[in-house]
PDB file of N, CA and C in Angstrom:
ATOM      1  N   UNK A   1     -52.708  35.713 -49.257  1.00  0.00           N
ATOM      2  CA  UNK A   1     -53.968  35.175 -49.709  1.00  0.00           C
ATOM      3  C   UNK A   1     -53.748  34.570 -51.099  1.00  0.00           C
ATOM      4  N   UNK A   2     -54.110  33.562 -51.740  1.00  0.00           N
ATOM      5  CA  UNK A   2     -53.820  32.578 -52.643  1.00  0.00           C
ATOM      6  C   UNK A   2     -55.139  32.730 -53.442  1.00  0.00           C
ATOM      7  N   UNK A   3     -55.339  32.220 -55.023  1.00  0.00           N
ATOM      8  CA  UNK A   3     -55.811  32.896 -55.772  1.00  0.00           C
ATOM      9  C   UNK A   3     -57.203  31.679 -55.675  1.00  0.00           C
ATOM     10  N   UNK A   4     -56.718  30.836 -54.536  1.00  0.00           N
ATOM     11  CA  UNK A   4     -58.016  29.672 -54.371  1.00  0.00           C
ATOM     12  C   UNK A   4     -58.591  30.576 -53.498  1.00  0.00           C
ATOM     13  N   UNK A   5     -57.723  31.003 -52.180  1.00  0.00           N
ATOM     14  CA  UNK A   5     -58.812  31.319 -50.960  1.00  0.00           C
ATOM     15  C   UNK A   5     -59.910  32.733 -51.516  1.00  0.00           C
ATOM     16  N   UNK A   6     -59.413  33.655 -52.665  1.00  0.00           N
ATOM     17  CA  UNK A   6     -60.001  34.734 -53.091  1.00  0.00           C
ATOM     18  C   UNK A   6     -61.281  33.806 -53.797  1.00  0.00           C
ATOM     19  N   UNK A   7     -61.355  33.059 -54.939  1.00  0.00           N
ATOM     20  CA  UNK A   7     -62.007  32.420 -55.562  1.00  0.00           C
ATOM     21  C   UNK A   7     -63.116  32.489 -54.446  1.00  0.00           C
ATOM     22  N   UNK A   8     -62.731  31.202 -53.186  1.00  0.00           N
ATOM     23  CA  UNK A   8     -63.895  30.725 -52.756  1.00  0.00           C
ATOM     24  C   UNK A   8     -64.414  31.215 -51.729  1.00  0.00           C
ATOM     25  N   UNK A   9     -63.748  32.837 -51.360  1.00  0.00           N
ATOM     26  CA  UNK A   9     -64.288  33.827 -50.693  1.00  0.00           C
ATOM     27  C   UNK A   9     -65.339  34.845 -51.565  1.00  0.00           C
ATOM     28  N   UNK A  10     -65.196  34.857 -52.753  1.00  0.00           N
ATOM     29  CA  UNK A  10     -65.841  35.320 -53.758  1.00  0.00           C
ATOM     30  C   UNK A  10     -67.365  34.833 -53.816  1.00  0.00           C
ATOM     31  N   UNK A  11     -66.975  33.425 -54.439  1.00  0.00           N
ATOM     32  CA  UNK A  11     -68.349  32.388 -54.090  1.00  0.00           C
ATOM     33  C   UNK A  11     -69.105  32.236 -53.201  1.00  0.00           C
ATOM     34  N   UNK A  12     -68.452  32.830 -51.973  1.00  0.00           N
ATOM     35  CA  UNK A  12     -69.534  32.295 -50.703  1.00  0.00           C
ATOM     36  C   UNK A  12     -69.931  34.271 -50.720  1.00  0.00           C
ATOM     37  N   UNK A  13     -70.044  34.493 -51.203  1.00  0.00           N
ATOM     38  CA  UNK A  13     -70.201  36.489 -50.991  1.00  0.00           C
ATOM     39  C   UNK A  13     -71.262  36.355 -52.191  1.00  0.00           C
ATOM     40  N   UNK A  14     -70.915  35.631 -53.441  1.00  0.00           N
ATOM     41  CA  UNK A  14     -72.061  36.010 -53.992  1.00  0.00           C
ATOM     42  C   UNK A  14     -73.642  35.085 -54.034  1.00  0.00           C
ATOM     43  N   UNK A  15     -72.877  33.820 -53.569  1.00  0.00           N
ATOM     44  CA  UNK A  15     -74.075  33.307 -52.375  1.00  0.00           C
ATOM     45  C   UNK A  15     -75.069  33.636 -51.311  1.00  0.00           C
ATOM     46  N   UNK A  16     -74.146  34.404 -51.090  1.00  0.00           N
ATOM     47  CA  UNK A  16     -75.037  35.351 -49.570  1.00  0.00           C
ATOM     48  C   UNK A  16     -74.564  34.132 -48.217  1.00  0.00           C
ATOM     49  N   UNK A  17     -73.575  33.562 -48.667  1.00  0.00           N
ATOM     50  CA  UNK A  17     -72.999  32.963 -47.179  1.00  0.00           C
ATOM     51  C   UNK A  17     -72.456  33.621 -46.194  1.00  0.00           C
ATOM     52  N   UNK A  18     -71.804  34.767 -46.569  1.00  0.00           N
ATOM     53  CA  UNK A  18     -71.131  35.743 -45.703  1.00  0.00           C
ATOM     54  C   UNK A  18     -71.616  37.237 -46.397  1.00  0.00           C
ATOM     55  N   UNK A  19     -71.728  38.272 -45.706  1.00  0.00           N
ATOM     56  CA  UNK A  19     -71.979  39.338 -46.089  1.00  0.00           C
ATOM     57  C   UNK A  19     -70.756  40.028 -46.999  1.00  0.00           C
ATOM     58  N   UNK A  20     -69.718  40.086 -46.555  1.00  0.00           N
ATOM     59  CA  UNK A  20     -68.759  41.227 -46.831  1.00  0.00           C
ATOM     60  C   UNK A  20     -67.546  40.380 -46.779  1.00  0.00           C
ATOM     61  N   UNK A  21     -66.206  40.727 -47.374  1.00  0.00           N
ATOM     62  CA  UNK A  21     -65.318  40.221 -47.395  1.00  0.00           C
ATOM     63  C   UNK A  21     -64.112  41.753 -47.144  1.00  0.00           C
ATOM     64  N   UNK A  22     -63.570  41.365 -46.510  1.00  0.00           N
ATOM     65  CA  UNK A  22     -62.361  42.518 -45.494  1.00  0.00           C
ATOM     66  C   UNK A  22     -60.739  41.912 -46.200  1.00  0.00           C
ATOM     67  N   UNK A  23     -60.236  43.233 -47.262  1.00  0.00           N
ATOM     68  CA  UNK A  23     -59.277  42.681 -47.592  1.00  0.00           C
ATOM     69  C   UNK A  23     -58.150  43.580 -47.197  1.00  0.00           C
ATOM     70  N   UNK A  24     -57.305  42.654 -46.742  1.00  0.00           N
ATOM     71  CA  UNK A  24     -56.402  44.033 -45.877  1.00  0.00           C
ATOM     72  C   UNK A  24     -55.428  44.389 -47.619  1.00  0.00           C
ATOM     73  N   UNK A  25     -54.764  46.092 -46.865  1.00  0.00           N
ATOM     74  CA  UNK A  25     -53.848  46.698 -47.492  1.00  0.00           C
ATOM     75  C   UNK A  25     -52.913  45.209 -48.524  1.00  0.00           C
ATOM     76  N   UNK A  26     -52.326  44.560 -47.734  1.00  0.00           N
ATOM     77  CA  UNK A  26     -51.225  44.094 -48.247  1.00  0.00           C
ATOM     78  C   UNK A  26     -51.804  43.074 -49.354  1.00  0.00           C
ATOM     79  N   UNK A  27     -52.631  42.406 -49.433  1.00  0.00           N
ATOM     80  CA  UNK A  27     -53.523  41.531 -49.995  1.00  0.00           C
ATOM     81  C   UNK A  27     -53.665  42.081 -51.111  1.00  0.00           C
ATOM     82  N   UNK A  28     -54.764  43.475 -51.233  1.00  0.00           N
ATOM     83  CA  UNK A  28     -55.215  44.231 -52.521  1.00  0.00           C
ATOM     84  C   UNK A  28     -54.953  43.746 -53.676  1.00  0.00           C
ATOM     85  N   UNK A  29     -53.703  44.324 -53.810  1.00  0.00           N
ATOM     86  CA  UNK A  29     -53.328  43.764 -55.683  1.00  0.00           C
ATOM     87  C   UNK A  29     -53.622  42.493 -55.832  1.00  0.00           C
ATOM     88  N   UNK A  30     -53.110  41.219 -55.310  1.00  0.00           N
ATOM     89  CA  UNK A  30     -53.561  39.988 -55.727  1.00  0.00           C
ATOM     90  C   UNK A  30     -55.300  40.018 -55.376  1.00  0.00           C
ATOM     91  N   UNK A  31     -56.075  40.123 -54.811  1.00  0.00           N
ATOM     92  CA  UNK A  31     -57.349  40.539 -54.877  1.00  0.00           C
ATOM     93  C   UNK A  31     -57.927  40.258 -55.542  1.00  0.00           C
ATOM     94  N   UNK A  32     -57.570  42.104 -56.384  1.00  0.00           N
ATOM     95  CA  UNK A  32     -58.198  42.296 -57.498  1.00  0.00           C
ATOM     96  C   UNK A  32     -57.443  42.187 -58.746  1.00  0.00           C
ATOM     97  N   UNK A  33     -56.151  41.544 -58.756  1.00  0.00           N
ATOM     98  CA  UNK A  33     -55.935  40.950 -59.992  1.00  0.00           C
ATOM     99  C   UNK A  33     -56.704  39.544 -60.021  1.00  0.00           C
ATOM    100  N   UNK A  34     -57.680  38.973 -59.124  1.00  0.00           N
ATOM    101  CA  UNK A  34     -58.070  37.827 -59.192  1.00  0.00           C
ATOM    102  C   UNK A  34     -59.628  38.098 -59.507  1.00  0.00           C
ATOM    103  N   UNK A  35     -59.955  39.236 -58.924  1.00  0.00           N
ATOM    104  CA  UNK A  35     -61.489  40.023 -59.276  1.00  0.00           C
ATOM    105  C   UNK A  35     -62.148  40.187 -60.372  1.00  0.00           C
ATOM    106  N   UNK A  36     -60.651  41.033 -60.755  1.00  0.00           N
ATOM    107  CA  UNK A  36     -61.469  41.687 -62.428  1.00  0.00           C
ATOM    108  C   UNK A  36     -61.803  40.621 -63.212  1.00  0.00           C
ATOM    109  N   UNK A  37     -61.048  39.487 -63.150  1.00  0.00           N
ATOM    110  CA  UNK A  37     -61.939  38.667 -64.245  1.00  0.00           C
ATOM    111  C   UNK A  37     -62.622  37.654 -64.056  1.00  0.00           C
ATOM    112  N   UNK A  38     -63.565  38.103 -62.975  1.00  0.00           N
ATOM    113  CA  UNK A  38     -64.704  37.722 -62.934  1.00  0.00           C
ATOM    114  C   UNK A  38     -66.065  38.422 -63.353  1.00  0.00           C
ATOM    115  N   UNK A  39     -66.918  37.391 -64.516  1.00  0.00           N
ATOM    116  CA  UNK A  39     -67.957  37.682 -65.211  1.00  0.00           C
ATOM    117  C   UNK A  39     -68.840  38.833 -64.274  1.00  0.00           C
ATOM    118  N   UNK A  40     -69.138  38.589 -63.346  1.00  0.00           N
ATOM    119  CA  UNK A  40     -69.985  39.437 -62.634  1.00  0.00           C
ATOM    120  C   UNK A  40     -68.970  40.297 -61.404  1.00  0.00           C
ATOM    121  N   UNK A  41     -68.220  40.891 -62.472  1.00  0.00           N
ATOM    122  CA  UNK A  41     -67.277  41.682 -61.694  1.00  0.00           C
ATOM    123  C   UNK A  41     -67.838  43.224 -61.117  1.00  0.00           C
ATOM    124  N   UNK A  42     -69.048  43.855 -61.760  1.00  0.00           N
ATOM    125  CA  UNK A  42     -69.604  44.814 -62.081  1.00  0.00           C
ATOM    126  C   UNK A  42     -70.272  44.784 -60.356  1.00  0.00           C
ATOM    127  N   UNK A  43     -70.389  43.555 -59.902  1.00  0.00           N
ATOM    128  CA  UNK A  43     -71.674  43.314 -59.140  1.00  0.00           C
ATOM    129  C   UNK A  43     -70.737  43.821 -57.645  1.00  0.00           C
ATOM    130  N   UNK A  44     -69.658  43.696 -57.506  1.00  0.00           N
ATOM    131  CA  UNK A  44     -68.701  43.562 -56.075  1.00  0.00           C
ATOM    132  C   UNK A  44     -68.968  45.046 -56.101  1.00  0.00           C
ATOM    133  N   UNK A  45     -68.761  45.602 -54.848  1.00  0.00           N
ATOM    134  CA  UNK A  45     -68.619  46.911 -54.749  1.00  0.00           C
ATOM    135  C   UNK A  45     -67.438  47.091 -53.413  1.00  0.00           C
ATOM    136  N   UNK A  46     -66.526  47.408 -53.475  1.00  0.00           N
ATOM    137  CA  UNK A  46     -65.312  48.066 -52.732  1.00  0.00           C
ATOM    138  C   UNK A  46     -65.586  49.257 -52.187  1.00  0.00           C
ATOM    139  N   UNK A  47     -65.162  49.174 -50.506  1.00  0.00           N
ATOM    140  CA  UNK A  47     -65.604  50.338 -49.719  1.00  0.00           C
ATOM    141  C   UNK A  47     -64.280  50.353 -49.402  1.00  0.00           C
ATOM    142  N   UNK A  48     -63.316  51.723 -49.368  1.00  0.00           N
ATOM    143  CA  UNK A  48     -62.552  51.904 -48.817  1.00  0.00           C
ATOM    144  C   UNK A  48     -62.365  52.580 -47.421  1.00  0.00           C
ATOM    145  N   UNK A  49     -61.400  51.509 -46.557  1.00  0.00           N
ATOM    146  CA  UNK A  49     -61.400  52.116 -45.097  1.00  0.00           C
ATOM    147  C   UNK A  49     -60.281  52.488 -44.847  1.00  0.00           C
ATOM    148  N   UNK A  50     -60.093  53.646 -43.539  1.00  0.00           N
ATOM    149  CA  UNK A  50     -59.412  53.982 -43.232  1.00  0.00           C
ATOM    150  C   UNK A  50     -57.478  53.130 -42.692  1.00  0.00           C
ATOM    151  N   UNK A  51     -56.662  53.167 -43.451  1.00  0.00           N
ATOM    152  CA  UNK A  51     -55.694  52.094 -42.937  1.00  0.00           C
ATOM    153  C   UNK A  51     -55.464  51.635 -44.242  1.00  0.00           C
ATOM    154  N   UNK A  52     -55.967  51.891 -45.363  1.00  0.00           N
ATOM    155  CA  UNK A  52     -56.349  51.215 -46.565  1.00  0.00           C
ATOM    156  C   UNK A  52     -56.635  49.346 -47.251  1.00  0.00           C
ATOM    157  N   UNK A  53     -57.587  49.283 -46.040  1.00  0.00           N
ATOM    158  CA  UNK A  53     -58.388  47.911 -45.956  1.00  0.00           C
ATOM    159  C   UNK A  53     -59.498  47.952 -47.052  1.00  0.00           C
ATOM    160  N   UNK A  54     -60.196  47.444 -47.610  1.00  0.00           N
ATOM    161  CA  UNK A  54     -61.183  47.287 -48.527  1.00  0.00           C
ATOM    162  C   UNK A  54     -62.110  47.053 -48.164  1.00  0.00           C
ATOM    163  N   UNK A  55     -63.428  46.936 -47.832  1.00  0.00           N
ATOM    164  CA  UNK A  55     -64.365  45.852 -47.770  1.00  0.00           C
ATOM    165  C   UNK A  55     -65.306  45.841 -48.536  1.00  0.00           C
ATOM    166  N   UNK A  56     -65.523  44.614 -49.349  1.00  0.00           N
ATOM    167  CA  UNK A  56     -66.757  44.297 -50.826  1.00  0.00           C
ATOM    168  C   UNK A  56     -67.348  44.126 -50.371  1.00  0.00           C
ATOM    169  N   UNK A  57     -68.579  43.867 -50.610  1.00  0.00           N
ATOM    170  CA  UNK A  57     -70.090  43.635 -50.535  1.00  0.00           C
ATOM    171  C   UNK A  57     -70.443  43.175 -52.233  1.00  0.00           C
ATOM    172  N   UNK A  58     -71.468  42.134 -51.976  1.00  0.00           N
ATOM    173  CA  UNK A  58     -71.862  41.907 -54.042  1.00  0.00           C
ATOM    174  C   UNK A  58     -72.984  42.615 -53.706  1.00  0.00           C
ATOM    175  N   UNK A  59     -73.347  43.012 -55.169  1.00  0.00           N
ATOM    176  CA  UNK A  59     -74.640  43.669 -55.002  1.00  0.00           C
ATOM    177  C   UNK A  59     -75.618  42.763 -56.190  1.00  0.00           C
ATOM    178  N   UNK A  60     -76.937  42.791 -55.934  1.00  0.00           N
ATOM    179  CA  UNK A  60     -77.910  42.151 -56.775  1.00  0.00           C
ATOM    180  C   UNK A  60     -78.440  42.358 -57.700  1.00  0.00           C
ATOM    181  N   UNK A  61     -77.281  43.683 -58.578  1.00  0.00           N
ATOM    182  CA  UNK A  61     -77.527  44.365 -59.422  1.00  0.00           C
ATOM    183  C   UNK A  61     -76.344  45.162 -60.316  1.00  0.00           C
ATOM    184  N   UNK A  62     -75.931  45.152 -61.270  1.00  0.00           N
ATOM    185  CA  UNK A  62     -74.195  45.494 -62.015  1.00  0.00           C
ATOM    186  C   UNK A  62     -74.544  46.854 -61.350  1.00  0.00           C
ATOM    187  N   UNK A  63     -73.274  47.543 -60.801  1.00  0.00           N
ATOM    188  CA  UNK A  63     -73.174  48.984 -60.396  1.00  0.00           C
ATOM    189  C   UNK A  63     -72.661  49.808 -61.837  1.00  0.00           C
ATOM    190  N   UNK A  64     -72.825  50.918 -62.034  1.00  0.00           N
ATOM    191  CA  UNK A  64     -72.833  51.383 -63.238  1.00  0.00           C
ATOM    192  C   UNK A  64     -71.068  51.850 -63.931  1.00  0.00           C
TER     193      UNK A  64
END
């Protein structure tokens, strides 16, 4: 995954174009080295699944 396709998977999540974004195991680190520095980084929330897949969701509100 390339630090464009994260970008504009990002954008369409905090759009509300797609609900959730599914990041597999191997992906992760580039991810969220592409995550954290984003301004409304507070807002993504990471669910961890079994297999160690991710899946974000933004939320409409900074999580604490």
């Amino acid at each position: 995954m390339s630090e464009a396709e994260i970008l504009e998977k990002l954008q369409l999540l905090r759009t509300k174009e797609i609900e959730e974004i599914r990041v597999m195991k191997e992906d992760f680190l580039v991810f969220r080295s592409v995550l954290v520095k984003q301004e409304d980084f507070k807002q993504f929330r990471g669910v961890a699944e079994h297999g160690g897949n991710i899946l974000y969701h933004y939320l409409d509100s900074p999580r604490s």
